[in-house]
Protein backbone atom coordinates (compact mmCIF):
# COMPACT_ATOMS: atom_id res chain seq x y z
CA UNK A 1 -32.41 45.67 -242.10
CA UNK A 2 -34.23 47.52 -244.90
CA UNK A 3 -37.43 46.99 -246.19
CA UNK A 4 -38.13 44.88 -249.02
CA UNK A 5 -39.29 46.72 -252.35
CA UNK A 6 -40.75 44.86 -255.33
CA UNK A 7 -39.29 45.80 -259.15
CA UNK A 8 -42.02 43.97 -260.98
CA UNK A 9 -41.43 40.00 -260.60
CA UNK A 10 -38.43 40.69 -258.08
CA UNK A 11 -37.87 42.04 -254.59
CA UNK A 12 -35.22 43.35 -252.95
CA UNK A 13 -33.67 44.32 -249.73
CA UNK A 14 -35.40 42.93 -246.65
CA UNK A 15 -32.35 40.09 -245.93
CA UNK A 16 -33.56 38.76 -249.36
CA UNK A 17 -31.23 37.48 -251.66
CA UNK A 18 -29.12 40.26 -253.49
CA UNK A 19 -30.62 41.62 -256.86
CA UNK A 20 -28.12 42.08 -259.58
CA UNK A 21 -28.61 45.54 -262.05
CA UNK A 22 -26.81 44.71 -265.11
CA UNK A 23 -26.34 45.80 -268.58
CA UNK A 24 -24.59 48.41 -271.01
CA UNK A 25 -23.58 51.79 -269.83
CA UNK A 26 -25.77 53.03 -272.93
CA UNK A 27 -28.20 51.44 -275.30
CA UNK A 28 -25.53 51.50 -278.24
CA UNK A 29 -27.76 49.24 -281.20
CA UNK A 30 -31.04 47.35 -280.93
CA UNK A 31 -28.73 44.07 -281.43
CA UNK A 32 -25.81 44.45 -278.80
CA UNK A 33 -29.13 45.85 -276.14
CA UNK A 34 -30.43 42.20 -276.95
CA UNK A 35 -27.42 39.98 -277.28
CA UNK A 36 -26.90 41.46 -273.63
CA UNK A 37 -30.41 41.14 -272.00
CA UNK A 38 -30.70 37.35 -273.67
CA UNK A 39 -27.05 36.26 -271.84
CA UNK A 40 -27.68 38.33 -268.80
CA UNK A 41 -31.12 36.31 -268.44
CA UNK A 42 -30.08 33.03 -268.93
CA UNK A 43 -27.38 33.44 -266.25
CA UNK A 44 -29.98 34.54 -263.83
CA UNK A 45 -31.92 32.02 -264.43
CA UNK A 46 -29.15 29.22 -263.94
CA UNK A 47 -27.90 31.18 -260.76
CA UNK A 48 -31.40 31.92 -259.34
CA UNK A 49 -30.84 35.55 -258.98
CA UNK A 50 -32.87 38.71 -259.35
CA UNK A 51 -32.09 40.26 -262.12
CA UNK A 52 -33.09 44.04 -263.46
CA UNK A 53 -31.88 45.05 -266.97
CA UNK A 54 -29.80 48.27 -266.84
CA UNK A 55 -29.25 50.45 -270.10
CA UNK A 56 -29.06 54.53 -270.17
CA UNK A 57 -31.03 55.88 -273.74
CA UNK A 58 -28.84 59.09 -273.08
CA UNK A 59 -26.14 59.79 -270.98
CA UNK A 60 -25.86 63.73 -270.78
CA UNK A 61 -22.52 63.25 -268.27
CA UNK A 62 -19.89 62.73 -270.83
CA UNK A 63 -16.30 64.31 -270.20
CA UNK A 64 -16.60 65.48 -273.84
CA UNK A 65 -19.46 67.24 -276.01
CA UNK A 66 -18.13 64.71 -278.85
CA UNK A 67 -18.84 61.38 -276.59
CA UNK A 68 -21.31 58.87 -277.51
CA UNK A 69 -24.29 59.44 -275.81
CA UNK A 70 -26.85 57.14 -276.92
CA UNK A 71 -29.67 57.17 -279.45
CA UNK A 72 -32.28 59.43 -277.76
CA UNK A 73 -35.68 59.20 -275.32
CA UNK A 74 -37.44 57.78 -278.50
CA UNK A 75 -35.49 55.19 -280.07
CA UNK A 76 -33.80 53.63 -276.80
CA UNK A 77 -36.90 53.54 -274.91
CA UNK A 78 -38.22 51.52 -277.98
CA UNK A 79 -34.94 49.23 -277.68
CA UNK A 80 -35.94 48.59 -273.61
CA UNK A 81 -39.44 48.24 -274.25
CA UNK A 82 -38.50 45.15 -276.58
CA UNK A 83 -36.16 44.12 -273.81
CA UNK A 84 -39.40 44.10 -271.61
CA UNK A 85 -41.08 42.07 -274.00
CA UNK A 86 -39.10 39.55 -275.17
CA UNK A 87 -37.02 38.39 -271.56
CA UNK A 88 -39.68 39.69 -269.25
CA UNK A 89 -37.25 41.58 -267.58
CA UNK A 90 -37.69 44.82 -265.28
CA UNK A 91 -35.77 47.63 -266.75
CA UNK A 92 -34.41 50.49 -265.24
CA UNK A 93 -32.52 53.51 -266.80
CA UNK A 94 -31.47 57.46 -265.99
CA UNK A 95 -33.33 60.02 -266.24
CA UNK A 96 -31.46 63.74 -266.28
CA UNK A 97 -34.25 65.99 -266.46
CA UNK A 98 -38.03 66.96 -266.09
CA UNK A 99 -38.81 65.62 -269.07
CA UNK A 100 -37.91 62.55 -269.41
CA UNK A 101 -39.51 61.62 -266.13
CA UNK A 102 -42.48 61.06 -267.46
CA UNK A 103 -41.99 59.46 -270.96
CA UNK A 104 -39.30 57.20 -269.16
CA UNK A 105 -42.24 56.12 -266.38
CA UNK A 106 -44.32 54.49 -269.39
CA UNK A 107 -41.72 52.06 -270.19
CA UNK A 108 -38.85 51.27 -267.19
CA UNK A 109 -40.22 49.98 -263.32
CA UNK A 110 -37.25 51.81 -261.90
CA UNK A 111 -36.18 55.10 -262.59
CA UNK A 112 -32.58 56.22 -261.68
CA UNK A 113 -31.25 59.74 -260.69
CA UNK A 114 -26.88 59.77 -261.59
CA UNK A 115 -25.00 60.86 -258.63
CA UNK A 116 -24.45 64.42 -260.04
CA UNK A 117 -28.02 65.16 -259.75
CA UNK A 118 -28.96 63.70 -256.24
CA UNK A 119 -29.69 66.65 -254.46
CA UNK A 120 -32.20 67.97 -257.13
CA UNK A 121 -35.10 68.77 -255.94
CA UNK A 122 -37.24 69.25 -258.59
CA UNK A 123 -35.97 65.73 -260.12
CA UNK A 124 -36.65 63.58 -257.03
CA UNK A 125 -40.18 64.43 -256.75
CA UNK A 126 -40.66 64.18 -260.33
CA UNK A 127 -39.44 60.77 -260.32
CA UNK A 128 -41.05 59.88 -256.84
CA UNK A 129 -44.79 60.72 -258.17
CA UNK A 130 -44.61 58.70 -260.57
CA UNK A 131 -45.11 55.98 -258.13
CA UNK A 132 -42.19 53.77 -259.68
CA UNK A 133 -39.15 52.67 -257.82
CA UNK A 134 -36.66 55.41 -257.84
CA UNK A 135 -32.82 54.11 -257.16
CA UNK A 136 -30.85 57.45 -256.28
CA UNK A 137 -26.70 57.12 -256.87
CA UNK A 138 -25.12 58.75 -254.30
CA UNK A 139 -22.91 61.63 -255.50
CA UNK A 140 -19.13 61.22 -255.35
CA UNK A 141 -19.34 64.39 -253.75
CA UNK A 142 -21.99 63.30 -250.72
CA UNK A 143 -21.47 62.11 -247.35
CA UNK A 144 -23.86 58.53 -246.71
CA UNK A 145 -25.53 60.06 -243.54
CA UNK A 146 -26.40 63.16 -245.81
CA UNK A 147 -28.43 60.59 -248.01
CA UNK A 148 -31.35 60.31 -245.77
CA UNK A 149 -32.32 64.18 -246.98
CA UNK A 150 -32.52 62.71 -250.02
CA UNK A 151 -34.17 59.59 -249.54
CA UNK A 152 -37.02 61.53 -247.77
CA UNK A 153 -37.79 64.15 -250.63
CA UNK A 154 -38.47 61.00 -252.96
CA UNK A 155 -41.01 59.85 -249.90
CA UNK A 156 -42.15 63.25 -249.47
CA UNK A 157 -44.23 62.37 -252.37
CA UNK A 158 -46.12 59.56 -250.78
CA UNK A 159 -43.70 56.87 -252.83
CA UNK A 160 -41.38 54.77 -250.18
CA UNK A 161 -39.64 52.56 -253.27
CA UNK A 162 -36.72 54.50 -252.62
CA UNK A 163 -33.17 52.47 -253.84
CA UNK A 164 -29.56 54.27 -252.41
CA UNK A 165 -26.60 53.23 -254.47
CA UNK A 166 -22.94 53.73 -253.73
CA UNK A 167 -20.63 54.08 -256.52
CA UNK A 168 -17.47 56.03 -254.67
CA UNK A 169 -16.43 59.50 -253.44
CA UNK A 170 -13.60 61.33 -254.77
CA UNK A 171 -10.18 61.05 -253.52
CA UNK A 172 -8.42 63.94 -255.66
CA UNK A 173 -8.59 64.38 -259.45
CA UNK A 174 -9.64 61.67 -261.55
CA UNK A 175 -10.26 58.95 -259.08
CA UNK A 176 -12.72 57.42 -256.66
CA UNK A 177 -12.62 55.60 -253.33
CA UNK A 178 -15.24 53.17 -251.59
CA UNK A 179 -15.93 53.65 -247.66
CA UNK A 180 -17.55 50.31 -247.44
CA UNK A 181 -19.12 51.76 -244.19
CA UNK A 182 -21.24 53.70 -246.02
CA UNK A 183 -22.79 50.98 -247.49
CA UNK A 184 -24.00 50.12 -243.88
CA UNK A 185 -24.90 53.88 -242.27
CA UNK A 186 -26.96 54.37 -245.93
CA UNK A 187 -29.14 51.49 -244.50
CA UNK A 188 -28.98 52.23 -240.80
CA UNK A 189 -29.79 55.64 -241.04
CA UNK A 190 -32.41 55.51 -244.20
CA UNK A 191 -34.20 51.96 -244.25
CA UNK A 192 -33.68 51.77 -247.93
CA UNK A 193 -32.15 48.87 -249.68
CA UNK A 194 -28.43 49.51 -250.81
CA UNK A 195 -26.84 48.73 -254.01
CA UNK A 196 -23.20 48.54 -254.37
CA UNK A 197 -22.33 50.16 -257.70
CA UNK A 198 -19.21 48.60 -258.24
CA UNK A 199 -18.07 48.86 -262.43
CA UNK A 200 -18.66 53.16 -261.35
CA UNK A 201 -16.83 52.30 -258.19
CA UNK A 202 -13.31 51.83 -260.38
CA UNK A 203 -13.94 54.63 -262.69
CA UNK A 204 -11.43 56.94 -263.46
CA UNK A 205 -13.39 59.92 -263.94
CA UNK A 206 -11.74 62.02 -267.25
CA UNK A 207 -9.15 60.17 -266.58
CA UNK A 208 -8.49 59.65 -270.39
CA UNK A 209 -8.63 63.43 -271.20
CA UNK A 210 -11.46 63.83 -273.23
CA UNK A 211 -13.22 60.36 -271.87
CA UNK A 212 -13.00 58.84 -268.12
CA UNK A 213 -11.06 55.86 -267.78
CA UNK A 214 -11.33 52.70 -265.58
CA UNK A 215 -9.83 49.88 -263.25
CA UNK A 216 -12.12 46.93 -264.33
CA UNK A 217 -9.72 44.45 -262.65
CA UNK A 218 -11.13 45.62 -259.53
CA UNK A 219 -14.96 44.85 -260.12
CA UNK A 220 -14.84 41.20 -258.46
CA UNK A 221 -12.78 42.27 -255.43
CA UNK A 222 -14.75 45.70 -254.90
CA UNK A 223 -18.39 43.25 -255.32
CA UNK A 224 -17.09 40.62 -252.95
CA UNK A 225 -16.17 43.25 -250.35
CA UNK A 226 -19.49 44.90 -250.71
CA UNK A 227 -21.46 41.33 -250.55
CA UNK A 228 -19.26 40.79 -247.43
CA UNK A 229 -21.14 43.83 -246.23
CA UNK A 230 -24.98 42.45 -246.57
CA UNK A 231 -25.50 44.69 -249.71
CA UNK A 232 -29.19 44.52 -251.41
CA UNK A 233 -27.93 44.92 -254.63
CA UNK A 234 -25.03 44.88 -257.24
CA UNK A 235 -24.76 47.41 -259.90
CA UNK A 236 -22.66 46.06 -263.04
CA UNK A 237 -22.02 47.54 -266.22
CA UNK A 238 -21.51 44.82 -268.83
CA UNK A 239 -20.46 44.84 -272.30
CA UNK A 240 -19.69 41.72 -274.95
CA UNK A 241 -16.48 43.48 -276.20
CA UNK A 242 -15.40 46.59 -273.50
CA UNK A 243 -12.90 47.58 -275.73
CA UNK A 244 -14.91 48.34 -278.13
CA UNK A 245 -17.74 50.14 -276.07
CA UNK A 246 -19.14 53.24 -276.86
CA UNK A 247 -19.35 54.27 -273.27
CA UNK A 248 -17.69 53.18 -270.07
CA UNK A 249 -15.39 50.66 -271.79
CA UNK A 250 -12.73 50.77 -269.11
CA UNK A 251 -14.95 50.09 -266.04
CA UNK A 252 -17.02 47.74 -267.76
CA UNK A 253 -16.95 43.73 -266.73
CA UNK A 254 -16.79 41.86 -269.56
CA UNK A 255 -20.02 39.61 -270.24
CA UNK A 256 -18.15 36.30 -270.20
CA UNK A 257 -16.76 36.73 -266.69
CA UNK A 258 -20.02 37.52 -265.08
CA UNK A 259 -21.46 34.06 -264.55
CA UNK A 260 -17.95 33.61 -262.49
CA UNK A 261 -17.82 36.17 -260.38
CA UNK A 262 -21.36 36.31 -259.64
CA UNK A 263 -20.80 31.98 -257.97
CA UNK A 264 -18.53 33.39 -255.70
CA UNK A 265 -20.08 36.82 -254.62
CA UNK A 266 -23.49 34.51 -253.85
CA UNK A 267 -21.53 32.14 -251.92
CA UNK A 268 -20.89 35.17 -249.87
CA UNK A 269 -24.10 36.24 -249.55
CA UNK A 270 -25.80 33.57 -248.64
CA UNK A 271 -23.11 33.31 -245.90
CA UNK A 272 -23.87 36.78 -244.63
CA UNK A 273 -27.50 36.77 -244.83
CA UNK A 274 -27.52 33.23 -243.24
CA UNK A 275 -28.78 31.10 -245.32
């Protein structure tokens, strides 16, 4: 069992109840950001979950130079600081380099590191003196026992809020596999709570060519498999309209089936975790 780490007025891990990250791939408007945060909240609040609000203010991992990558350190850290203010929510977004560390620290209370960038050095201990939580993705590319190096430069810096969160390994070109094992041996072997990215999990990485493409009919039977495994936390990215989304359309759970699927993946749970 891992430890339990707070995220401002939630905890996690511990054989607590799981904690569900959720929101937009990017921040995309100020008015979508907050049409999300406002539904996301309320069905936390009827469901009695944890909830963290999730939304990237740039995403420098597109498949193309010409992909939508956000609005920019300035005006989407604005957009999550209103999120903060108006729902009360914790926030956490990426941060791909040195300096963004810091401006991101003043706003978010959990600080992510994509996959691609797990194993950089520089990064984690930028992110781990801050003193925030740091949630590390594990890259498609890593093994989960190889995790614990990573979880230990973060608490090299005297900062034990360390997060691990699977979101698949590569099987070939263009698509991604879950070991559900790894879910487990990231725990065993680390002490860290585990999220279960599971919207990344069905990515279809440049599978479209000049964008990556998605499975998004898989989400609910990926999450419930993961919850069946004692996860800490479930990663979702959620969009009104995924169609229509900016960024990670095709992997993205609608917002009007995640009250649903999140009844039955507590159910299971709350079975696991005994309660």
């Amino acid at each position: 069992m891992s430890a339990a780490v707070e995220i401002g007025p939630v905890r996690i891990g511990g054989g607590l109840p799981l904690v569900l990250f959720a929101g937009p791939c990017v921040v995309e408007s100020e008015a979508v950001t907050l049409q999300i945060a406002a539904t996301l909240q309320q069905i936390a609040d009827r469901l009695g979950i944890g909830l963290v609000f999730k939304a990237s203010f740039d995403k420098a991992n597109r498949s193309s130079g010409d992909s939508f990558r956000g609005p920019g350190v300035e005006e989407g850290l604005r957009i999550l600081q209103r999120v903060k203010q108006e729902f009360g929510l914790p926030l956490v977004t990426d941060v791909h380099d040195l300096a963004q560390v810091e401006r991101a620290a003043e706003v978010v209370d959990v600080l992510q590191i994509p996959a691609f960038l797990c194993r950089q050095t520089d990064l984690l201990l930028a992110a781990g003196q801050t003193g925030l939580v740091v949630n590390v993705k594990k890259g498609q590319f890593m093994a989960p026992w190889d995790m614990g190096n990573v979880a230990d430069k973060v608490r090299s810096t005297g900062n034990q809020r360390v997060l691990l969160t699977e979101r698949g390994a590569s099987f070939g070109y263009n698509n991604l596999v879950v070991d559900m094992r790894s879910l487990a041996v990231m725990r065993e072997q680390t002490g860290c709570p585990v999220v279960f990215d599971a919207t990344h999990s069905v990515q279809l990485p440049g599978g479209q060519g000049t964008s990556s493409g998605g499975q998004r009919q898989y989400v609910g039977a990926l999450s419930r498999a993961a919850a069946g495994v004692g996860i800490d936390g479930l990663f979702w990215e959620v969009h009104p309209d995924p169609e229509r989304a900016l960024c990670d359309g095709p992997n993205s759970l609608p917002l009007a089936e995640v009250e649903a699927q999140l009844q039955t993946i507590l159910a299971i749970d709350a079975l696991v975790k005994g309660r």
